[in-house]
N, C-alpha and C. Protein backbone atom coordinates (compact mmCIF):
# COMPACT_ATOMS: atom_id res chain seq x y z
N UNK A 1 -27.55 9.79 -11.86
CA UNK A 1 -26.60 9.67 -12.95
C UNK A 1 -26.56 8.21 -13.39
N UNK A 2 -26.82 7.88 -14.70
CA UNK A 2 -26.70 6.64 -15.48
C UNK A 2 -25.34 6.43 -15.74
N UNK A 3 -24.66 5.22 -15.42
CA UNK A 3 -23.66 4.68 -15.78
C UNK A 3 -24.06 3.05 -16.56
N UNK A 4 -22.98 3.18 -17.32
CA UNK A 4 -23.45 2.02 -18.50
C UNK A 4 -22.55 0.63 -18.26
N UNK A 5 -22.52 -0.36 -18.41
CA UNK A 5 -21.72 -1.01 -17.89
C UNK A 5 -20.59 -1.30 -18.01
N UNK A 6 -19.81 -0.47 -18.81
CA UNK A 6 -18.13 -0.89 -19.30
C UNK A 6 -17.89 -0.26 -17.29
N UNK A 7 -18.43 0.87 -17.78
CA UNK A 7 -18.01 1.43 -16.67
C UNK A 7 -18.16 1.14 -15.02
N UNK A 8 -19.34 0.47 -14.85
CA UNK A 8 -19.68 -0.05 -13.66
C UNK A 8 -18.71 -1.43 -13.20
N UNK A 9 -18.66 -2.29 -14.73
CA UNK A 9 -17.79 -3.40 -14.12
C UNK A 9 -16.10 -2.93 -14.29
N UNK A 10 -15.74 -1.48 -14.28
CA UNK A 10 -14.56 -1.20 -13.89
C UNK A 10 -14.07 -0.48 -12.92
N UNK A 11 -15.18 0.19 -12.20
CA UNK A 11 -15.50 0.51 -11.06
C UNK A 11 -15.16 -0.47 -10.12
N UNK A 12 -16.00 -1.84 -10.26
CA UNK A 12 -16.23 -3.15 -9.56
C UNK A 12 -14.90 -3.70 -9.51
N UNK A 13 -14.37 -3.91 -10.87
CA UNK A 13 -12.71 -4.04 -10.65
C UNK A 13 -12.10 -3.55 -10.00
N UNK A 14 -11.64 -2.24 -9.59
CA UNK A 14 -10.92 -1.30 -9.20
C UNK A 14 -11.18 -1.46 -7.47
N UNK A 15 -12.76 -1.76 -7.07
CA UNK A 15 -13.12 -1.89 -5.94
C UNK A 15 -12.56 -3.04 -5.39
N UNK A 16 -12.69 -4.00 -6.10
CA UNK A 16 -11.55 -5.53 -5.52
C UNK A 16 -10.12 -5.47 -5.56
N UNK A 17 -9.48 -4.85 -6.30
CA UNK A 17 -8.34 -4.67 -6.19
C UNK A 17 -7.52 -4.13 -5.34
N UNK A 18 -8.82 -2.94 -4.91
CA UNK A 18 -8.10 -1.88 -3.64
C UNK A 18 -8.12 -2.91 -2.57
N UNK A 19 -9.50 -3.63 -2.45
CA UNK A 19 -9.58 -4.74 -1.23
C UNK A 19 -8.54 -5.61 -1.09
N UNK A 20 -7.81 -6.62 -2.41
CA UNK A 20 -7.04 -6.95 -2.59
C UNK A 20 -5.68 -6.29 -2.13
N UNK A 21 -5.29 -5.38 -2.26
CA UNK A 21 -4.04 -4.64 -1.99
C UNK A 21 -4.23 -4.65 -0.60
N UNK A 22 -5.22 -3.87 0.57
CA UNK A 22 -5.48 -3.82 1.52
C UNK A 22 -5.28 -5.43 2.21
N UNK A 23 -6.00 -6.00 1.93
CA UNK A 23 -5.80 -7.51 2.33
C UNK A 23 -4.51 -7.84 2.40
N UNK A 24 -3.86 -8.29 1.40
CA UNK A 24 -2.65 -8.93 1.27
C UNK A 24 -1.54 -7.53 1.92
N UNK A 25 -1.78 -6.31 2.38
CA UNK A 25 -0.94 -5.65 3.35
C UNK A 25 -0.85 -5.88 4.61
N UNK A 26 -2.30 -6.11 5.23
CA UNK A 26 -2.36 -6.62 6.45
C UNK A 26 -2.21 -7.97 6.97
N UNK A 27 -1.93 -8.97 5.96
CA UNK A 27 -1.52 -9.82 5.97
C UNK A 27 0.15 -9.96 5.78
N UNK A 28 0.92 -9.43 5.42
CA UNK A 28 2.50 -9.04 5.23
C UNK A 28 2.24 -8.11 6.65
N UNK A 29 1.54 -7.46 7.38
CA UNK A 29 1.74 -6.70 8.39
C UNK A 29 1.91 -7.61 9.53
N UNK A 30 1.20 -8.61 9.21
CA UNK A 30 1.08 -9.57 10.63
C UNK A 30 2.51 -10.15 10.59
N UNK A 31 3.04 -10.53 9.79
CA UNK A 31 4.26 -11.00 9.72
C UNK A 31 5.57 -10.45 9.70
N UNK A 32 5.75 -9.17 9.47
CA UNK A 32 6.78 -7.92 9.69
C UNK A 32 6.59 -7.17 10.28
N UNK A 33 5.67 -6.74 10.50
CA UNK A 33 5.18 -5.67 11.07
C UNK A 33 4.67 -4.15 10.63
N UNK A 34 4.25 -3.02 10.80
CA UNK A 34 3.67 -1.86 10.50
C UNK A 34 4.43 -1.61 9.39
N UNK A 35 5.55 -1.76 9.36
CA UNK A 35 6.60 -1.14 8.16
C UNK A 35 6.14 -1.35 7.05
N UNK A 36 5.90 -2.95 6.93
CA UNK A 36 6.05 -3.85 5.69
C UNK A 36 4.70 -3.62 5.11
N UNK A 37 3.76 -3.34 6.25
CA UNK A 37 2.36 -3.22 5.46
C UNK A 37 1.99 -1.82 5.25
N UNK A 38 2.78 -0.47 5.47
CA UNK A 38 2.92 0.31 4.65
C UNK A 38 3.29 0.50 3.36
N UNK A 39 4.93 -0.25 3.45
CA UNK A 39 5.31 -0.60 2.19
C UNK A 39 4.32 -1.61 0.81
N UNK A 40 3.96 -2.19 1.67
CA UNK A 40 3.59 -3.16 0.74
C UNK A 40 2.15 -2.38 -0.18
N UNK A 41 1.36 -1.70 0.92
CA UNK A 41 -0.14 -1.13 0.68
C UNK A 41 0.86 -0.06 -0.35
N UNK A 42 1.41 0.74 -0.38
CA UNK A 42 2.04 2.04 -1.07
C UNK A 42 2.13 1.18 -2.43
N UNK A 43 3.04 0.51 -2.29
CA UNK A 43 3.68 -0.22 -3.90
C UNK A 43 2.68 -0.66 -4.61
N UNK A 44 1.53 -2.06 -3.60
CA UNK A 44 0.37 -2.52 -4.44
C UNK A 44 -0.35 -0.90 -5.16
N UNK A 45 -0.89 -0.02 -4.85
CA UNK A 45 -1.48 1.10 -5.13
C UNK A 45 -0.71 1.66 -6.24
N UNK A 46 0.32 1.97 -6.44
CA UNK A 46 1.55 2.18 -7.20
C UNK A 46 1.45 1.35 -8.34
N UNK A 47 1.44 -0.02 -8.36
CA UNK A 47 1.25 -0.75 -9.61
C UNK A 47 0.20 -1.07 -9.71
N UNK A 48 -0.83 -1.04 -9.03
CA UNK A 48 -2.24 -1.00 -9.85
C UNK A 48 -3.14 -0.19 -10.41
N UNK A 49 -2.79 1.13 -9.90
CA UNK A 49 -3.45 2.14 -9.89
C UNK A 49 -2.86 3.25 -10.71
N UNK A 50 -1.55 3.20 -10.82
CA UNK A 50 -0.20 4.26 -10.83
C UNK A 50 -0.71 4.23 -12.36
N UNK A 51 -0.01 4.97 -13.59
CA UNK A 51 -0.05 4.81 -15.01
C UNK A 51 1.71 4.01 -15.12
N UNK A 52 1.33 3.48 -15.98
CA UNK A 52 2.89 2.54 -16.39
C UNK A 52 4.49 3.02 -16.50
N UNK A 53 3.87 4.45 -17.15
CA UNK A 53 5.24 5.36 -17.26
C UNK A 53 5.77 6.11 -15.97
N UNK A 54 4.48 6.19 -14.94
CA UNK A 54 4.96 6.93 -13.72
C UNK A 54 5.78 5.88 -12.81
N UNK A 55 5.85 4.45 -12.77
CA UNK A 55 6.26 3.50 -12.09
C UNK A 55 7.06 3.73 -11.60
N UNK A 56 8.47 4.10 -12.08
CA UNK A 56 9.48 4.15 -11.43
C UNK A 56 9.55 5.58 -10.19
N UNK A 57 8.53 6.50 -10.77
CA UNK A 57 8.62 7.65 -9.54
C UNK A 57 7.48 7.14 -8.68
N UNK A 58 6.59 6.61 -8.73
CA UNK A 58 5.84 5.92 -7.88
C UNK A 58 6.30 5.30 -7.26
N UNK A 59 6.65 4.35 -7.27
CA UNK A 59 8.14 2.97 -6.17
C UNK A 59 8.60 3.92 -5.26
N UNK A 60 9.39 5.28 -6.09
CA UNK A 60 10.40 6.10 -5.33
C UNK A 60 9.28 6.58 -4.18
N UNK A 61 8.54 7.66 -4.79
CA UNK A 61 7.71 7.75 -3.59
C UNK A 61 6.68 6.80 -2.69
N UNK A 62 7.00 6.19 -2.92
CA UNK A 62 6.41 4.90 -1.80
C UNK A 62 7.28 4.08 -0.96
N UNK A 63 8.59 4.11 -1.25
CA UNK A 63 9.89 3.89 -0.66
C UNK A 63 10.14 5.55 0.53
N UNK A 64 9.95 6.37 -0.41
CA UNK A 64 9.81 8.08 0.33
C UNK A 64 9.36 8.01 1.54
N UNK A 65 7.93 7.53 1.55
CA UNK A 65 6.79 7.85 2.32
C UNK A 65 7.17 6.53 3.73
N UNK A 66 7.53 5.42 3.27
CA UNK A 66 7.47 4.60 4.23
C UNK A 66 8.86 4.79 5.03
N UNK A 67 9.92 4.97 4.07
CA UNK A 67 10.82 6.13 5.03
C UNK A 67 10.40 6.92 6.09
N UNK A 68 9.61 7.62 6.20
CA UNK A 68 9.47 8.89 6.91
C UNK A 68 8.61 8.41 7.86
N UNK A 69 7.08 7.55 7.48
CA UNK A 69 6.79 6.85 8.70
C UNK A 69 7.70 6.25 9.55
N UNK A 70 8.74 5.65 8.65
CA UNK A 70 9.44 4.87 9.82
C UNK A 70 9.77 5.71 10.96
N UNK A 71 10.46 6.52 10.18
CA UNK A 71 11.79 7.80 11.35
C UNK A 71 10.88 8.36 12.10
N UNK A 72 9.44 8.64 11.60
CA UNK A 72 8.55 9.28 12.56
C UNK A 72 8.40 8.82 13.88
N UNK A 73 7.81 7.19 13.35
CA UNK A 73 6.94 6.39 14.18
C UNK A 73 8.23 6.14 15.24
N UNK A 74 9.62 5.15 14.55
CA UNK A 74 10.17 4.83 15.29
C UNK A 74 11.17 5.47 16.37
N UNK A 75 11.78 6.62 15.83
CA UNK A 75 12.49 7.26 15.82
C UNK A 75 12.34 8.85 16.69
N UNK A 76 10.91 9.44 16.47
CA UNK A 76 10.86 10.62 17.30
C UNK A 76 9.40 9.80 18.15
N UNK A 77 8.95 9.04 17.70
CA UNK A 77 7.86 8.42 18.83
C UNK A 77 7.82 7.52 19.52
N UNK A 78 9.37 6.58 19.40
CA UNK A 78 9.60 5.43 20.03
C UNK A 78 8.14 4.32 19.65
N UNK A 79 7.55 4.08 19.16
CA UNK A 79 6.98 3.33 18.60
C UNK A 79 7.26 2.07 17.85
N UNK A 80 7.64 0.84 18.26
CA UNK A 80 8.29 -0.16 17.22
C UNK A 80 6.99 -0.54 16.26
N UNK A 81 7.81 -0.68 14.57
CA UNK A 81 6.98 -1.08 13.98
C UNK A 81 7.38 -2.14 13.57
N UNK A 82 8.70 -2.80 13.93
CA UNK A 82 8.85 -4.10 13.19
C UNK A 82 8.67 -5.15 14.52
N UNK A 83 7.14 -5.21 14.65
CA UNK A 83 6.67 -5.92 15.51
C UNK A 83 5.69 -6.79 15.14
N UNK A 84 6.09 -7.96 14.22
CA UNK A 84 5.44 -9.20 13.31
C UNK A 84 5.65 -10.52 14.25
N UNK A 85 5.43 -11.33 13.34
CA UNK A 85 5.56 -13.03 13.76
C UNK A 85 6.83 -13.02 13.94
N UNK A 86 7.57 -12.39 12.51
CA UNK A 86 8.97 -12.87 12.22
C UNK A 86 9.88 -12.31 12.98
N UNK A 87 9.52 -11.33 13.78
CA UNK A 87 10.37 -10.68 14.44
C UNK A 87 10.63 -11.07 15.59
């Protein structure tokens, strides 16, 4: 399959950005801990990826989701996740 290049260098975009988001989560992870770099990976994905008008239900469910890891992880698995620098 031929792809032409609008499309390849937006591909290429999209591919750094995810890296980007990923990066700068595990980096907020080292410093808060598991929580924050859920949160943070959910939201970056959310505003980069999300469409503009879905934003505000995107946030919600990414606020949703890191909720529920929490109560999971912390809560029925005894697992601490706010286990950073800062903590």
């Amino acid at each position: 399959k031929v792809i032409d290049k609008s499309a390849k260098k937006a591909r290429k975009k999209r591919f750094y950005q995810a890296w980007g988001i990923i990066l700068f989560s595990t980096a907020i992870g080292f410093l808060g801990g598991f929580l924050f770099t859920t949160f943070s990976l959910f939201i970056g994905f959310a505003v980069l990826f999300g469409e503009g008008k879905n934003l505000l239900k995107n946030t919600a469910i990414a606020v949703f989701i890191t909720i529920v890891v929490y109560f999971l992880f912390q809560w029925v698995m005894r697992v601490p996740l706010l286990g950073g620098i800062l903590w």
